[in-house]
C-alpha atoms as a PDB file:
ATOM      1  CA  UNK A   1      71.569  97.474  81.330  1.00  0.00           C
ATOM      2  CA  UNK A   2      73.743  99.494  83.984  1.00  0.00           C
ATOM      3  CA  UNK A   3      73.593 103.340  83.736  1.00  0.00           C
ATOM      4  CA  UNK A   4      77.698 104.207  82.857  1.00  0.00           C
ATOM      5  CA  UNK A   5      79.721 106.932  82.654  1.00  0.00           C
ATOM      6  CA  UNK A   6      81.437 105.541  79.164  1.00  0.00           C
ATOM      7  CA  UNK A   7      80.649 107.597  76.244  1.00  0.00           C
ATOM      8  CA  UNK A   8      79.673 104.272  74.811  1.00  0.00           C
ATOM      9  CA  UNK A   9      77.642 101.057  75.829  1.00  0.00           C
ATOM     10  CA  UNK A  10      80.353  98.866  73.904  1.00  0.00           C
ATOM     11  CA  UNK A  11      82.997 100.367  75.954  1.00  0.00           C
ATOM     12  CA  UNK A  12      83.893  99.090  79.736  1.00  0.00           C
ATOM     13  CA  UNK A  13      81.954  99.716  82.150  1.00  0.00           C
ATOM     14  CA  UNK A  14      82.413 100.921  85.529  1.00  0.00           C
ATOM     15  CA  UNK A  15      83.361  98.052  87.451  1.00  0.00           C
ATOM     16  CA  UNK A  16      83.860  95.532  84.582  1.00  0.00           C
ATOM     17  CA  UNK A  17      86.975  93.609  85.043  1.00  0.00           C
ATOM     18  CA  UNK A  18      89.651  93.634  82.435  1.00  0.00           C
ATOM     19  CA  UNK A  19      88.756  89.955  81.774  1.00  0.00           C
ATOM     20  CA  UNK A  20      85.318  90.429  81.741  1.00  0.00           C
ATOM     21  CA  UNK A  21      85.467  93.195  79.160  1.00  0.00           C
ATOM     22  CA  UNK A  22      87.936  90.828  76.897  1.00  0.00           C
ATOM     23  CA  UNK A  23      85.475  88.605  76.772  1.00  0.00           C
ATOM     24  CA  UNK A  24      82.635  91.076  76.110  1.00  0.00           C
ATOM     25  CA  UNK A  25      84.549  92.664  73.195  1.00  0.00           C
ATOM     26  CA  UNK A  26      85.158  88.677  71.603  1.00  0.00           C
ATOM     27  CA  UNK A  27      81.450  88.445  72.381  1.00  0.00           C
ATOM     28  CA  UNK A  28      80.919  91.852  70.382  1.00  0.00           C
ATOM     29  CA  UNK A  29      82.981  91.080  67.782  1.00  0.00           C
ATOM     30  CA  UNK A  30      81.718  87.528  67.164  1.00  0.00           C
ATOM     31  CA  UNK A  31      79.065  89.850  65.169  1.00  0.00           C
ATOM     32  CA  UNK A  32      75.560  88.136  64.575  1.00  0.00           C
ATOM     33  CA  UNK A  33      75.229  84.584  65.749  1.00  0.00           C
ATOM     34  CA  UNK A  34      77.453  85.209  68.717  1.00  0.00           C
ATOM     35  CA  UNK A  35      77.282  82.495  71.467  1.00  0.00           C
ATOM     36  CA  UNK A  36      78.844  82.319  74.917  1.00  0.00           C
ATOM     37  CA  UNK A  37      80.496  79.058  74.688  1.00  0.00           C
ATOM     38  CA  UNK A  38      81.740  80.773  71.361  1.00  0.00           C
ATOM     39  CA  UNK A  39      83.371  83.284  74.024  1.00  0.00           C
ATOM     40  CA  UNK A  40      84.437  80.470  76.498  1.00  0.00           C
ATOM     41  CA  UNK A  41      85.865  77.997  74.627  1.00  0.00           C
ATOM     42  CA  UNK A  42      87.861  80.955  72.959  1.00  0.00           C
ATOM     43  CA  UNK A  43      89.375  82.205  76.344  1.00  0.00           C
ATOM     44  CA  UNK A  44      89.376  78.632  77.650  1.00  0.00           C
ATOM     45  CA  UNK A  45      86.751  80.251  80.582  1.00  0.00           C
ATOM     46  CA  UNK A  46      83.747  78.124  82.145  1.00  0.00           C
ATOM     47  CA  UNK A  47      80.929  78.694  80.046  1.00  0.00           C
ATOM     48  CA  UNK A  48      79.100  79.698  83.600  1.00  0.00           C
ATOM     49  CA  UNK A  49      81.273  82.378  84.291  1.00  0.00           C
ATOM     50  CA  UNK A  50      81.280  83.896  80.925  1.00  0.00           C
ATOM     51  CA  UNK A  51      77.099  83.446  81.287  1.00  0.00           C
ATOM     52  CA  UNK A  52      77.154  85.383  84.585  1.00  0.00           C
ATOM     53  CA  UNK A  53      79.339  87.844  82.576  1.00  0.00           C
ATOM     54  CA  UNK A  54      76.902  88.434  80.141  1.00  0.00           C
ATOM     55  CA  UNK A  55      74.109  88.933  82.461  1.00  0.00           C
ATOM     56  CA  UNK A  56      75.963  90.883  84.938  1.00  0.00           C
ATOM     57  CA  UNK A  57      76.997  93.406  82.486  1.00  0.00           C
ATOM     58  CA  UNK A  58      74.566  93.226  80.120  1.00  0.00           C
ATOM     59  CA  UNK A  59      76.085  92.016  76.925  1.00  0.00           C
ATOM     60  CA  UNK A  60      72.748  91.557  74.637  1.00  0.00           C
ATOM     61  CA  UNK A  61      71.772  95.584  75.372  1.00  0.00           C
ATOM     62  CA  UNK A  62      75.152  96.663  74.838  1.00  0.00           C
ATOM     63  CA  UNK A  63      75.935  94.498  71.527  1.00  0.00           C
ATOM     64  CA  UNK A  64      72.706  95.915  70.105  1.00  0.00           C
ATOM     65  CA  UNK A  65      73.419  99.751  70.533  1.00  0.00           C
ATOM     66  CA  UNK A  66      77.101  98.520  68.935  1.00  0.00           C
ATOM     67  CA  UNK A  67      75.301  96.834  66.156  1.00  0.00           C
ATOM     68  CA  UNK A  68      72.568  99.932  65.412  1.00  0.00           C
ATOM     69  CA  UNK A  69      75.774 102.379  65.607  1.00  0.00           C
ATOM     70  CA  UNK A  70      77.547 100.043  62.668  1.00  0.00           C
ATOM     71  CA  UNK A  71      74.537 100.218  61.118  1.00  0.00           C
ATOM     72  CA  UNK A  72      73.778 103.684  60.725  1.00  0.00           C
ATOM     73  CA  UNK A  73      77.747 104.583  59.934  1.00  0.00           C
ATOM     74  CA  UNK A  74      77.461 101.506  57.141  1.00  0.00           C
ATOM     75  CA  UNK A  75      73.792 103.593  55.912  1.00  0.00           C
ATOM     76  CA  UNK A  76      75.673 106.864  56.038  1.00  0.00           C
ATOM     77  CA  UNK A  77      78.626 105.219  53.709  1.00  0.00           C
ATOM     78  CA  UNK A  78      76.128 104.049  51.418  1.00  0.00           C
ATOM     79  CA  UNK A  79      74.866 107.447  50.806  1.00  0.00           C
ATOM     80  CA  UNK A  80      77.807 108.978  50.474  1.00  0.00           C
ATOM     81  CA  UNK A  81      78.800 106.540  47.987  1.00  0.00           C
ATOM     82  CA  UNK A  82      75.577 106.975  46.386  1.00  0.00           C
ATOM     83  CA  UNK A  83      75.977 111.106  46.103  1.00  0.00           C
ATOM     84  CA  UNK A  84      79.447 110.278  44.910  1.00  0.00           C
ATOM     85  CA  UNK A  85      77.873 108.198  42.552  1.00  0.00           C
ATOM     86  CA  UNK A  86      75.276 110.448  41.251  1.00  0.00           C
ATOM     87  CA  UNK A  87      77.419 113.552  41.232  1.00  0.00           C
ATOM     88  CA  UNK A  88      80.041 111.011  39.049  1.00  0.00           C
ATOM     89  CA  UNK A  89      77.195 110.247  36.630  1.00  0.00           C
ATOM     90  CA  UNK A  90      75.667 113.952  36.464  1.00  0.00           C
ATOM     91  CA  UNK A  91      79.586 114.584  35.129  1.00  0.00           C
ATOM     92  CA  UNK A  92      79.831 112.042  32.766  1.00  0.00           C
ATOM     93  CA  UNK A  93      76.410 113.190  31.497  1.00  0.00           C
ATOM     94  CA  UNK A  94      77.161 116.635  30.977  1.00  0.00           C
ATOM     95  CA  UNK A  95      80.755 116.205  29.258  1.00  0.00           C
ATOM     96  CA  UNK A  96      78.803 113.396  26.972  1.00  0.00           C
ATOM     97  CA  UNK A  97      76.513 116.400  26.300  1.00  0.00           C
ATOM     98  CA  UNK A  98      78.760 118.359  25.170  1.00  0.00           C
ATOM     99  CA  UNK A  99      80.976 116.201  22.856  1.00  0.00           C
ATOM    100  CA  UNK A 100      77.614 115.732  21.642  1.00  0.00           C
ATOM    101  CA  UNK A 101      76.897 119.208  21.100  1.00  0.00           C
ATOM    102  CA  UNK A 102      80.291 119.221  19.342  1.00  0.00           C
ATOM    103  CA  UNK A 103      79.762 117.071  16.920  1.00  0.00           C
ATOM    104  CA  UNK A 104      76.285 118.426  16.219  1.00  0.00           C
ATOM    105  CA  UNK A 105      77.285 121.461  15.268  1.00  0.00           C
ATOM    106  CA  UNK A 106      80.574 120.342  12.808  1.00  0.00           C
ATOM    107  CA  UNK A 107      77.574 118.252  11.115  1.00  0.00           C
ATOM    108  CA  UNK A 108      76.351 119.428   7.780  1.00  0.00           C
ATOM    109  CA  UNK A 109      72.504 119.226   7.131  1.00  0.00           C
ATOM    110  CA  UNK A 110      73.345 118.213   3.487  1.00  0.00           C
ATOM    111  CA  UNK A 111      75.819 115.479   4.448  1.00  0.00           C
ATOM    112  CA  UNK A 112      73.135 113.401   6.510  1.00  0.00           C
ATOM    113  CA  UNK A 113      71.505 110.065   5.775  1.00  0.00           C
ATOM    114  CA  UNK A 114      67.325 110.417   5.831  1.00  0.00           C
ATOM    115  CA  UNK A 115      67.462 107.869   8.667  1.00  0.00           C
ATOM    116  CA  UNK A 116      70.047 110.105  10.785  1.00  0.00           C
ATOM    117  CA  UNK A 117      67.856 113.229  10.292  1.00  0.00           C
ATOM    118  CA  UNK A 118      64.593 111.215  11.064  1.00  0.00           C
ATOM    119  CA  UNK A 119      66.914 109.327  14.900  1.00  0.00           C
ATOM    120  CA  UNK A 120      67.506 113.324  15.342  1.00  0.00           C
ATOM    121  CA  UNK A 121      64.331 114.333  15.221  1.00  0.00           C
ATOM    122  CA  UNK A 122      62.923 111.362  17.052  1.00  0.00           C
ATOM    123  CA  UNK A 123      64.938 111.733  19.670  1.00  0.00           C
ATOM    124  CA  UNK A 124      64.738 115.447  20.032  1.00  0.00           C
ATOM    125  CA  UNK A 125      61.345 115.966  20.153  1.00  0.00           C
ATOM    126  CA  UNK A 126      61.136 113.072  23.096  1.00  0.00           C
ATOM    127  CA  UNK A 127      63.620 114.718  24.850  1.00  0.00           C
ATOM    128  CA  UNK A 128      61.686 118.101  24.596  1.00  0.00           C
ATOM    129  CA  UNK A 129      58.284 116.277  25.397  1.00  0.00           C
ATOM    130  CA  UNK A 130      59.474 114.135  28.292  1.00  0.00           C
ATOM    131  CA  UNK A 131      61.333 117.969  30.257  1.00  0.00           C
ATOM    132  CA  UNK A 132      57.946 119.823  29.479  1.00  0.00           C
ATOM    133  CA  UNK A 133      55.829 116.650  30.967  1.00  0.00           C
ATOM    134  CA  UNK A 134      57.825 116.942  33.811  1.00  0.00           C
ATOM    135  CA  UNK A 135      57.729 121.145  33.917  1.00  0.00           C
ATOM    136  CA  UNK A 136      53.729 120.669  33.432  1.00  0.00           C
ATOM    137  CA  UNK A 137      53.834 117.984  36.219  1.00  0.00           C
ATOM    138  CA  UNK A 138      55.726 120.201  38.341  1.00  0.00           C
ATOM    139  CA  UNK A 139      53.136 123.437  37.982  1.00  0.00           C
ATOM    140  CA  UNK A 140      50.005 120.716  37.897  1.00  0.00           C
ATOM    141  CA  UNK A 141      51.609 119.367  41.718  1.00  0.00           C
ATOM    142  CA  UNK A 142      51.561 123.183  42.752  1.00  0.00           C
ATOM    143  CA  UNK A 143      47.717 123.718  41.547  1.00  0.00           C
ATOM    144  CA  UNK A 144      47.101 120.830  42.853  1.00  0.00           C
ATOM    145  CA  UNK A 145      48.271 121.843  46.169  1.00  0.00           C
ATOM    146  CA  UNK A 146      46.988 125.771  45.815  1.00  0.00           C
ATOM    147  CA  UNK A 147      43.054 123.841  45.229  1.00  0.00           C
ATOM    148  CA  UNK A 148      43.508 121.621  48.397  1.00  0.00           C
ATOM    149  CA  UNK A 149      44.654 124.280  50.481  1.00  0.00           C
ATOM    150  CA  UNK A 150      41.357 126.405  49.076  1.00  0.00           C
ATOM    151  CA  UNK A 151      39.248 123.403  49.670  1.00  0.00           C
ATOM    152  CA  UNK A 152      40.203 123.055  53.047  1.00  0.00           C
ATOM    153  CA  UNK A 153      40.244 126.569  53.924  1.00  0.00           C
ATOM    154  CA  UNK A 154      36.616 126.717  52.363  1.00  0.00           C
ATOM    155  CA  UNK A 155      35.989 123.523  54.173  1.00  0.00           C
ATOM    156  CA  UNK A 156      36.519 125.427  57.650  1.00  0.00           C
ATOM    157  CA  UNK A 157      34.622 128.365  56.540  1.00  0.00           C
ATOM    158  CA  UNK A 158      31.887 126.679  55.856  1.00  0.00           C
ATOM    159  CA  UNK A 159      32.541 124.428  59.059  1.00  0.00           C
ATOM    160  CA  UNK A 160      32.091 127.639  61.178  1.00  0.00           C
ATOM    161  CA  UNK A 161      29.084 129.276  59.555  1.00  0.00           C
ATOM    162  CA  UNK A 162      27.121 126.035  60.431  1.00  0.00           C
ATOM    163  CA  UNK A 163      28.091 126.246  63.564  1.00  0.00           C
ATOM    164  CA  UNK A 164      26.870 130.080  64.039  1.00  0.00           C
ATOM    165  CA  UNK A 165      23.388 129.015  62.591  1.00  0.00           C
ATOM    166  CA  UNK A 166      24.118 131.227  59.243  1.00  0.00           C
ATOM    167  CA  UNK A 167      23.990 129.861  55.634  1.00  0.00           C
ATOM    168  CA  UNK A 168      26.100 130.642  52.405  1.00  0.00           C
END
């Protein structure tokens, strides 16, 4: 493809005709699958010209950088909808939470079934157990970490004493 001054490859080019950039931007827009008797038989062109088009301006370069650049503004919309998404649910969560909370706390001990109290306490103590799995997971990661760095700073020690002849 031809070095340009254009900000962008899908835009004309120096020197491109106005006829030959129509039929680039059909060509463009034709989106995968595009064909250049697609292109000619749309502006009623010879499918030669419209070939020497494509080569002469490089089409297949330029309608690749368009199609990365859609792609990675159609990835960046995905994970904005995805934050949007998670920052939805995290809200939903916590007011659940608290209604929850509410009603917990209006509830009398005494007025309870045996299989309420038992759900309760089922599901209580998993959610404490699952949060300190993943608080003892967390600090085990971070000894795990502080005992490879020690290993591999011993590793080196050791390393260079062998290579100055000494022992441990």
């Amino acid at each position: 493809m031809k070095k340009t001054d254009s900000a962008y490859p899908w835009e004309r080019q120096p020197g491109e005709t106005e006829k030959a950039y129509e039929a680039f931007s059909i060509y463009k827009n034709f989106g995968p699958g595009r064909q250049v008797i697609a292109v000619a038989r749309t502006l009623q062109k010879s499918y030669t010209l419209v070939r020497r088009w494509r080569k002469q301006y490089g089409w297949e370069e330029r309608v690749a950088a368009y199609d990365r650049e859609n792609d990675r503004k159609e990835q960046l919309e995905v994970q904005k909808a995805r934050k949007k998404m998670i920052e939805r649910h995290i809200k939903i969560g916590t007011s659940i939470q608290g209604k929850a909370l509410q009603a917990l706390e209006k509830m009398k001990p005494e007025e309870m079934k045996p299989a309420d109290i038992r759900e309760f306490l089922r599901f209580g103590t998993m959610l404490e157990s699952e949060n300190r799995q993943k608080q003892d997971n967390k600090q085990a990661g971070s000894e795990q970490n502080t005992a490879l760095l020690l290993a591999e700073i011993l590793e080196k020690a050791w390393g260079n004493d062998k290579d100055d002849g000494g022992e441990c």
